[in-house]
PDB file of N, CA and C in Angstrom:
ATOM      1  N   UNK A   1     -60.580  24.444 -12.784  1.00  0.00           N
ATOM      2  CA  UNK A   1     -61.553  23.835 -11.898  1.00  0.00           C
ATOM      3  C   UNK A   1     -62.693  24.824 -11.685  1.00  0.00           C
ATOM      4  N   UNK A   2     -63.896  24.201 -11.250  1.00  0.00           N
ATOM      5  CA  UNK A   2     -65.237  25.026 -11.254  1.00  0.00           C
ATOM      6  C   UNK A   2     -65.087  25.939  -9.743  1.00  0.00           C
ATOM      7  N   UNK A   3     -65.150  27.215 -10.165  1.00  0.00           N
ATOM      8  CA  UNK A   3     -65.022  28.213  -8.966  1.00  0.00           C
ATOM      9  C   UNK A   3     -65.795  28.366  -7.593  1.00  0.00           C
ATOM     10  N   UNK A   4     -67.187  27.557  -8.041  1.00  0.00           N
ATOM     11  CA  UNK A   4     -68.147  27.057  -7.058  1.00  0.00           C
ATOM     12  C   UNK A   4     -67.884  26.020  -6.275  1.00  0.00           C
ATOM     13  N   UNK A   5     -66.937  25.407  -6.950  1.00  0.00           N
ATOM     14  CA  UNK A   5     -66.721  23.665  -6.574  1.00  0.00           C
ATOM     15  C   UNK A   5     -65.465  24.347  -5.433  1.00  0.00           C
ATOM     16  N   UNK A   6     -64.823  24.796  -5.715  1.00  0.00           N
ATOM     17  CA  UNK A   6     -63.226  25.820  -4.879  1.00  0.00           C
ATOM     18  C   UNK A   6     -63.946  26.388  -3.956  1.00  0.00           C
ATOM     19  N   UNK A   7     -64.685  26.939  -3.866  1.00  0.00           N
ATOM     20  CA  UNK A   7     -65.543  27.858  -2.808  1.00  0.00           C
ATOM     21  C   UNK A   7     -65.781  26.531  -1.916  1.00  0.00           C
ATOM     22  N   UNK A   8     -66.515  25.528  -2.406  1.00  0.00           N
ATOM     23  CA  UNK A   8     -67.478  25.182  -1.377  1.00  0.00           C
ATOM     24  C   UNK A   8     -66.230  23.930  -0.803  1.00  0.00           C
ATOM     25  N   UNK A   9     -64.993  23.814  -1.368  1.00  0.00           N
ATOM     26  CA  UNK A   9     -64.188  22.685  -0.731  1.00  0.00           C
ATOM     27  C   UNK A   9     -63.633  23.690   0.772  1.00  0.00           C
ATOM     28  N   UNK A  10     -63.021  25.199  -0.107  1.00  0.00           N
ATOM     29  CA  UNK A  10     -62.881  25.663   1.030  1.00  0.00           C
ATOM     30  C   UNK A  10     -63.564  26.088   2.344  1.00  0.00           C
ATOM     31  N   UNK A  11     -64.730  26.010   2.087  1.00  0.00           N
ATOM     32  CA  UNK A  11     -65.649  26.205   3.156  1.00  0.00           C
ATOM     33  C   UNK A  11     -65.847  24.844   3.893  1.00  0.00           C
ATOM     34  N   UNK A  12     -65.761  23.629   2.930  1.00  0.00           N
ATOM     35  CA  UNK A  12     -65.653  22.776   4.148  1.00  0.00           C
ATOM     36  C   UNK A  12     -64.494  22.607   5.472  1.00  0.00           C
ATOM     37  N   UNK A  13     -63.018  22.993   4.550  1.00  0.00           N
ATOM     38  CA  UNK A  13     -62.054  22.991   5.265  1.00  0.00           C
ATOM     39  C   UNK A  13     -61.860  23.247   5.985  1.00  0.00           C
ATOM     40  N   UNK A  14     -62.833  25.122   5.930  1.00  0.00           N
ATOM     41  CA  UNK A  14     -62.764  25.622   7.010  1.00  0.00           C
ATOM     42  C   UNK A  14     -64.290  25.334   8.105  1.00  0.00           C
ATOM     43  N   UNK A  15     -65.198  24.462   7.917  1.00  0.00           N
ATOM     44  CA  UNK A  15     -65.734  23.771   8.796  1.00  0.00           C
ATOM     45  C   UNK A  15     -65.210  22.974   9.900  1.00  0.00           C
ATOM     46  N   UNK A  16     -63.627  22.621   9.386  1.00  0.00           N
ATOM     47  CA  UNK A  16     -63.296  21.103  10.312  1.00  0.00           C
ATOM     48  C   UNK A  16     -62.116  21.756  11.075  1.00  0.00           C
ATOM     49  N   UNK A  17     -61.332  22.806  10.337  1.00  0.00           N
ATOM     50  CA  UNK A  17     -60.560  23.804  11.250  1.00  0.00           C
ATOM     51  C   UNK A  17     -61.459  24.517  12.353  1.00  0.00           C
ATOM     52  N   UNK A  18     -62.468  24.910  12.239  1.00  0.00           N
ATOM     53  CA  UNK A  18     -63.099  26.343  12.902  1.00  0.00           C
ATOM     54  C   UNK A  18     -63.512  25.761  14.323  1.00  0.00           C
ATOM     55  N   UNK A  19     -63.749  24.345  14.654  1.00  0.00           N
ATOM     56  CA  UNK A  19     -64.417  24.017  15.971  1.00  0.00           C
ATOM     57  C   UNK A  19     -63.371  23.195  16.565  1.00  0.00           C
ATOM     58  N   UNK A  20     -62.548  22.758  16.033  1.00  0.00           N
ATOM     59  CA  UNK A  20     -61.172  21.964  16.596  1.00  0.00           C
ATOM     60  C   UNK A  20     -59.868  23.526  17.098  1.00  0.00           C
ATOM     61  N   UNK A  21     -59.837  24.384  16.613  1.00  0.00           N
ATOM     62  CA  UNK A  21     -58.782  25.529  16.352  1.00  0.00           C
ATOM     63  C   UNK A  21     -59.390  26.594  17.116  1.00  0.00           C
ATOM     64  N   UNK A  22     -60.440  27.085  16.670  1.00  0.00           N
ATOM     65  CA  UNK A  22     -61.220  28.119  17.388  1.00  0.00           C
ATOM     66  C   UNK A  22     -61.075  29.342  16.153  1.00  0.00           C
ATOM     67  N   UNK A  23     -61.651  30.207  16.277  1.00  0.00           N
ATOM     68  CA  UNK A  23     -61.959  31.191  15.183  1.00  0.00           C
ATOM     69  C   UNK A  23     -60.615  32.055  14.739  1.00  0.00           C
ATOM     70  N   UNK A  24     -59.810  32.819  16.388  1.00  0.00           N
ATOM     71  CA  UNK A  24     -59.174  33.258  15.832  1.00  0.00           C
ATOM     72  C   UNK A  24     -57.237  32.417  15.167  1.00  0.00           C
ATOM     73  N   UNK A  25     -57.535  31.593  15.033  1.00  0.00           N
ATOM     74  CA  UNK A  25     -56.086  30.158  15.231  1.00  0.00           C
ATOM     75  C   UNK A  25     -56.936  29.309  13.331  1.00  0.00           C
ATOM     76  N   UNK A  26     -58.018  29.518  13.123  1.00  0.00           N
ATOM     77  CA  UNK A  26     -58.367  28.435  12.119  1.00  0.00           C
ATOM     78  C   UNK A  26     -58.306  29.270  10.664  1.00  0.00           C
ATOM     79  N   UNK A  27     -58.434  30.219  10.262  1.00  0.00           N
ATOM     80  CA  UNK A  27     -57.800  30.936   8.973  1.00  0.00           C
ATOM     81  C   UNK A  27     -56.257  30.391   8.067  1.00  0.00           C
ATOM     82  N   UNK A  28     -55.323  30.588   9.578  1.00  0.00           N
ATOM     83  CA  UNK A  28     -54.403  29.940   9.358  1.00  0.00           C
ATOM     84  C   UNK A  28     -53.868  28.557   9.375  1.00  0.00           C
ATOM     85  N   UNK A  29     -54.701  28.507  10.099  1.00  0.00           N
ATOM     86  CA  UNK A  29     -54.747  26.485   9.537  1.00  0.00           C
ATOM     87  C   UNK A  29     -54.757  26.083   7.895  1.00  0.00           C
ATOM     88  N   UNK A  30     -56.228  27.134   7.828  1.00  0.00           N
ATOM     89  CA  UNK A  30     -57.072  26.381   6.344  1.00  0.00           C
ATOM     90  C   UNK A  30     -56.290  26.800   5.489  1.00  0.00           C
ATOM     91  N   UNK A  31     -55.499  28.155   5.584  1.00  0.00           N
ATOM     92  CA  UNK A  31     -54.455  28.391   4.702  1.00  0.00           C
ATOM     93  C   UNK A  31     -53.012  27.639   4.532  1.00  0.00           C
ATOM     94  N   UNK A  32     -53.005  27.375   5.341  1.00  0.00           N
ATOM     95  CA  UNK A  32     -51.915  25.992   5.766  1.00  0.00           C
ATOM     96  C   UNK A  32     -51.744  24.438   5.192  1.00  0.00           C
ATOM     97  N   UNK A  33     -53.146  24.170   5.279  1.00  0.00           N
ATOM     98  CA  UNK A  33     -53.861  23.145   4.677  1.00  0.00           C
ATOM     99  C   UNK A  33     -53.869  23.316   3.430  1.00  0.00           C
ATOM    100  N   UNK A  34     -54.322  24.562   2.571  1.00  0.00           N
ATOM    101  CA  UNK A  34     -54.503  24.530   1.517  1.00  0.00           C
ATOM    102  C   UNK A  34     -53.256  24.541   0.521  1.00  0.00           C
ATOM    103  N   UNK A  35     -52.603  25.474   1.177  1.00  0.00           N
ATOM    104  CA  UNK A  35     -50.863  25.599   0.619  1.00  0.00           C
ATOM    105  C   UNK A  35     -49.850  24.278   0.818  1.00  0.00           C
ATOM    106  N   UNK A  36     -50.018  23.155   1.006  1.00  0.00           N
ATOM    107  CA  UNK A  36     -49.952  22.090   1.618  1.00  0.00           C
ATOM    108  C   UNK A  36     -50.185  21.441   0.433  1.00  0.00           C
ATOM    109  N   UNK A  37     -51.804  20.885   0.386  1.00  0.00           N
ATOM    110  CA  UNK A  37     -52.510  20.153  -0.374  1.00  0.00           C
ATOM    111  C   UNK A  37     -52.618  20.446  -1.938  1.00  0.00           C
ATOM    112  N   UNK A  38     -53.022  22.019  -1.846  1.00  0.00           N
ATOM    113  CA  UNK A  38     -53.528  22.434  -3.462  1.00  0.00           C
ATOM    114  C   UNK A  38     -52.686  22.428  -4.546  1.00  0.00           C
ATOM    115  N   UNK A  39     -53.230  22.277  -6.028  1.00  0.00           N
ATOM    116  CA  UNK A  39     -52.059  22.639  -6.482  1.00  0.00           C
ATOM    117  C   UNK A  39     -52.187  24.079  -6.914  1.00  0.00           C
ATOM    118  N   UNK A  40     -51.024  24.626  -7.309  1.00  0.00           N
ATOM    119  CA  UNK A  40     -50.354  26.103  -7.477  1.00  0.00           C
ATOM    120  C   UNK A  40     -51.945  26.996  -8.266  1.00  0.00           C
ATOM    121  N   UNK A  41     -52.165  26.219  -9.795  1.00  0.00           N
ATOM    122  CA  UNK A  41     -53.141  26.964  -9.950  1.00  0.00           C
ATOM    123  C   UNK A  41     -54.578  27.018  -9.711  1.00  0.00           C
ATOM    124  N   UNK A  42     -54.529  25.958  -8.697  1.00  0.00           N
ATOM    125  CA  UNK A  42     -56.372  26.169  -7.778  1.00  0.00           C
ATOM    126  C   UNK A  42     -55.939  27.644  -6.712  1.00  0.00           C
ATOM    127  N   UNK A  43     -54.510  27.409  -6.060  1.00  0.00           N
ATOM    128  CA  UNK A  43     -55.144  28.974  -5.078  1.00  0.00           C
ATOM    129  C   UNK A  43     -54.438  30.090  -5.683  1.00  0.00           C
ATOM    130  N   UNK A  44     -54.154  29.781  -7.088  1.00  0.00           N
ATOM    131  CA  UNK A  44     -54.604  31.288  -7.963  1.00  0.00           C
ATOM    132  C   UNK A  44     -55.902  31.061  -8.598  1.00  0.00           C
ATOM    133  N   UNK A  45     -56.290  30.426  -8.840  1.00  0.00           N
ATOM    134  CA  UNK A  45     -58.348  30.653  -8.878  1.00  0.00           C
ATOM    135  C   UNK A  45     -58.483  30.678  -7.722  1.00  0.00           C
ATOM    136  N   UNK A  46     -58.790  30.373  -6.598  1.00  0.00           N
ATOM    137  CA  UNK A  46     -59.151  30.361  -5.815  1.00  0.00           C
ATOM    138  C   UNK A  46     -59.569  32.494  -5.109  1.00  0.00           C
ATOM    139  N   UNK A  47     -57.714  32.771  -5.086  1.00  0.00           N
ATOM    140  CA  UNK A  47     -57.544  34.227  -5.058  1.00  0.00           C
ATOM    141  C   UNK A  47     -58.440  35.143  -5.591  1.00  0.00           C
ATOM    142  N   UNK A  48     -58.148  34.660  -7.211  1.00  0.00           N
ATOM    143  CA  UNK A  48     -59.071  35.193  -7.959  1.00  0.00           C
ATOM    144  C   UNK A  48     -60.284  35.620  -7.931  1.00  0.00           C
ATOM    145  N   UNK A  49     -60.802  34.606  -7.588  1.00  0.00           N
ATOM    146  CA  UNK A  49     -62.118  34.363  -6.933  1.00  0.00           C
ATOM    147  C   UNK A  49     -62.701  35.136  -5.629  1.00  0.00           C
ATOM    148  N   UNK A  50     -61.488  35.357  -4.639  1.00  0.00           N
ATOM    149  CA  UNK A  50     -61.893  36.169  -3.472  1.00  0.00           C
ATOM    150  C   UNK A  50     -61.697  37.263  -3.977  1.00  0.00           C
ATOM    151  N   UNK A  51     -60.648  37.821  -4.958  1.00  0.00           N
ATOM    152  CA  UNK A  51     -60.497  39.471  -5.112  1.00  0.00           C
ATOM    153  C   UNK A  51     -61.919  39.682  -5.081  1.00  0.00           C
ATOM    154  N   UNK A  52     -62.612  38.551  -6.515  1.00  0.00           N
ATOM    155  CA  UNK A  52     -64.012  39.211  -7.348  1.00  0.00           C
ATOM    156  C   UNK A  52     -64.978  39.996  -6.624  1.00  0.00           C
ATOM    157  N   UNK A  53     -64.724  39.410  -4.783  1.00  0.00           N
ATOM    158  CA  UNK A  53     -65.866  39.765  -3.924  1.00  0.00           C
ATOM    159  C   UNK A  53     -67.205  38.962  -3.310  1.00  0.00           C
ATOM    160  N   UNK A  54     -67.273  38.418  -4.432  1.00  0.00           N
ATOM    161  CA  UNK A  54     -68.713  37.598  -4.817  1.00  0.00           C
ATOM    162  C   UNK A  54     -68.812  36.837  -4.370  1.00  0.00           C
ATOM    163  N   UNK A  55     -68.169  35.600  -3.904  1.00  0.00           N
ATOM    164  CA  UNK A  55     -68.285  34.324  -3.293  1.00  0.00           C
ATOM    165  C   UNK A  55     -68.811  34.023  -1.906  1.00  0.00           C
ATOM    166  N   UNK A  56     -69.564  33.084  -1.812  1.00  0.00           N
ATOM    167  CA  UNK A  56     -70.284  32.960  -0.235  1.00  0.00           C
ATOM    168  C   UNK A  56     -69.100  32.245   0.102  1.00  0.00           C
ATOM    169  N   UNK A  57     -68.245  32.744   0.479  1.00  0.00           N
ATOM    170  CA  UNK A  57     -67.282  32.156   1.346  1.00  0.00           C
ATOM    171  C   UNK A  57     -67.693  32.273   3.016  1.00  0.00           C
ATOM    172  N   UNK A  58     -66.863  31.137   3.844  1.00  0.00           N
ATOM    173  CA  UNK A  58     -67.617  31.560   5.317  1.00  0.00           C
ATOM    174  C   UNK A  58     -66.555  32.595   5.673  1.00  0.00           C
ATOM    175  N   UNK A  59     -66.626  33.060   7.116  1.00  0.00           N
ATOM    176  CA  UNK A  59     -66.117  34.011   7.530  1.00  0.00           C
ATOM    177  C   UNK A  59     -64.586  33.218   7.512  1.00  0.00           C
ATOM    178  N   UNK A  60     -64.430  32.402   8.413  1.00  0.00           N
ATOM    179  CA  UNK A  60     -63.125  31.376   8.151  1.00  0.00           C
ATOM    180  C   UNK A  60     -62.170  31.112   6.981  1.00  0.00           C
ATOM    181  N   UNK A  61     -63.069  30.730   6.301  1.00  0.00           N
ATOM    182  CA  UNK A  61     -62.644  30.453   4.461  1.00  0.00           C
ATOM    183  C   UNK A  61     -62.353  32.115   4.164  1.00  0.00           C
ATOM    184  N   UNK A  62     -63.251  33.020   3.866  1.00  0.00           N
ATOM    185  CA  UNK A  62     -62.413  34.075   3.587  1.00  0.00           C
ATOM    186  C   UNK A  62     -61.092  34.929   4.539  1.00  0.00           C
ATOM    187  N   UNK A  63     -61.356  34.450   5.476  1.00  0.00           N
ATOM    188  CA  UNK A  63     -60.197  34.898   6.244  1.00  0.00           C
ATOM    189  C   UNK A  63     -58.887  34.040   5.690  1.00  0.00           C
ATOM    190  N   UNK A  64     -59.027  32.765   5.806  1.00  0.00           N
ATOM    191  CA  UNK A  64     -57.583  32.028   5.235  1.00  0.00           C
ATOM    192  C   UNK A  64     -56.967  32.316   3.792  1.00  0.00           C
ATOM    193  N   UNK A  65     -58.438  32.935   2.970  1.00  0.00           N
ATOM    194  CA  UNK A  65     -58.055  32.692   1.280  1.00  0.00           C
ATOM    195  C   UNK A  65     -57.465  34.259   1.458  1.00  0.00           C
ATOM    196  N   UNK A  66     -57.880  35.288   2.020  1.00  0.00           N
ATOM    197  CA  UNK A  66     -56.796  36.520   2.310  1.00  0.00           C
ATOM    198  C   UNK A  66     -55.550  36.457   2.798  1.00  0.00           C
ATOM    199  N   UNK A  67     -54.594  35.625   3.423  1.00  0.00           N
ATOM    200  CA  UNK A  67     -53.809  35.042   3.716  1.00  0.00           C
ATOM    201  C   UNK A  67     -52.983  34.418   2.977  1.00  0.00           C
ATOM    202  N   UNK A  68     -53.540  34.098   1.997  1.00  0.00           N
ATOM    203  CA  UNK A  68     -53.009  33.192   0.775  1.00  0.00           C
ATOM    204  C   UNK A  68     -52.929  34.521  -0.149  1.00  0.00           C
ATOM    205  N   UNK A  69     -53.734  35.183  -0.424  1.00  0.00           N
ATOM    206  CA  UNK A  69     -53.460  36.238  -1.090  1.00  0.00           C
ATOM    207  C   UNK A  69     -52.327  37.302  -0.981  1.00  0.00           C
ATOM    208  N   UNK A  70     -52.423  37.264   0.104  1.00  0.00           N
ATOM    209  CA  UNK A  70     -51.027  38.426   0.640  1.00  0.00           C
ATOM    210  C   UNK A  70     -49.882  38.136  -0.235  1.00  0.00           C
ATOM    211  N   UNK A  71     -49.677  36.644  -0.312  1.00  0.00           N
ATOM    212  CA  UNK A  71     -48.332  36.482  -0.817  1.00  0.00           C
ATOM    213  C   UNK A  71     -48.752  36.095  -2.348  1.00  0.00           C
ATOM    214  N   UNK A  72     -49.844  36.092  -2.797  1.00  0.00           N
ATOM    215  CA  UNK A  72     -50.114  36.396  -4.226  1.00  0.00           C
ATOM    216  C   UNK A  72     -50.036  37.418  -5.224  1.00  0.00           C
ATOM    217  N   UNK A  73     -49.185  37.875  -6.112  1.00  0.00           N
ATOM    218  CA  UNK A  73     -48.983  38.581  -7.226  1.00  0.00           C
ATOM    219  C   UNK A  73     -50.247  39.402  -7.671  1.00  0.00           C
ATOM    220  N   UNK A  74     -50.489  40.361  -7.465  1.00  0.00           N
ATOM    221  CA  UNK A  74     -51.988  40.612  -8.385  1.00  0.00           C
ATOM    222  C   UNK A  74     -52.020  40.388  -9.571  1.00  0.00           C
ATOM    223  N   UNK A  75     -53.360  40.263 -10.423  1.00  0.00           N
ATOM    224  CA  UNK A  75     -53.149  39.624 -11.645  1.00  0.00           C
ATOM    225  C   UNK A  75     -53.068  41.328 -12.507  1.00  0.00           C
ATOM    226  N   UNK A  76     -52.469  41.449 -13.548  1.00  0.00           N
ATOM    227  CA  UNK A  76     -52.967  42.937 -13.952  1.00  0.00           C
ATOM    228  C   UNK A  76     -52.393  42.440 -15.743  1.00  0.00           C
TER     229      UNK A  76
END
């Protein structure tokens, strides 16, 4: 899947968590949500994608996709 397209779903997600949850409660939502919904190899792109650095992720969205990472394998 397109890595831009992953970025910007998670940033919505974490749009609809962040004002219902509150900032510090909605990371773990969206990570919740996502581990839930996604399949296996969108939030290893997804990961991927946050190691790189690069992504305009929001503050929310990168907080949850670190979360998801923890329990992700590094790739090597």
């Amino acid at each position: 899947m397109d890595a831009d397209h992953l970025v910007h779903m998670v940033n919505d997600i974490a749009s609809f968590f962040g004002p219902s949850t509150g900032p510090a409660q909605a990371p773990a939502e969206v990570a919740a949500h996502m581990k839930r919904f996604w399949e296996p190899r969108m939030l290893r792109q997804i990961v991927e994608v946050w190691r790189g650095g690069r992504a305009p992720f929001s503050d929310i969205g990168r907080a949850a996709v670190a979360l998801i990472a923890k329990d992700a394998p590094a790739k090597g």
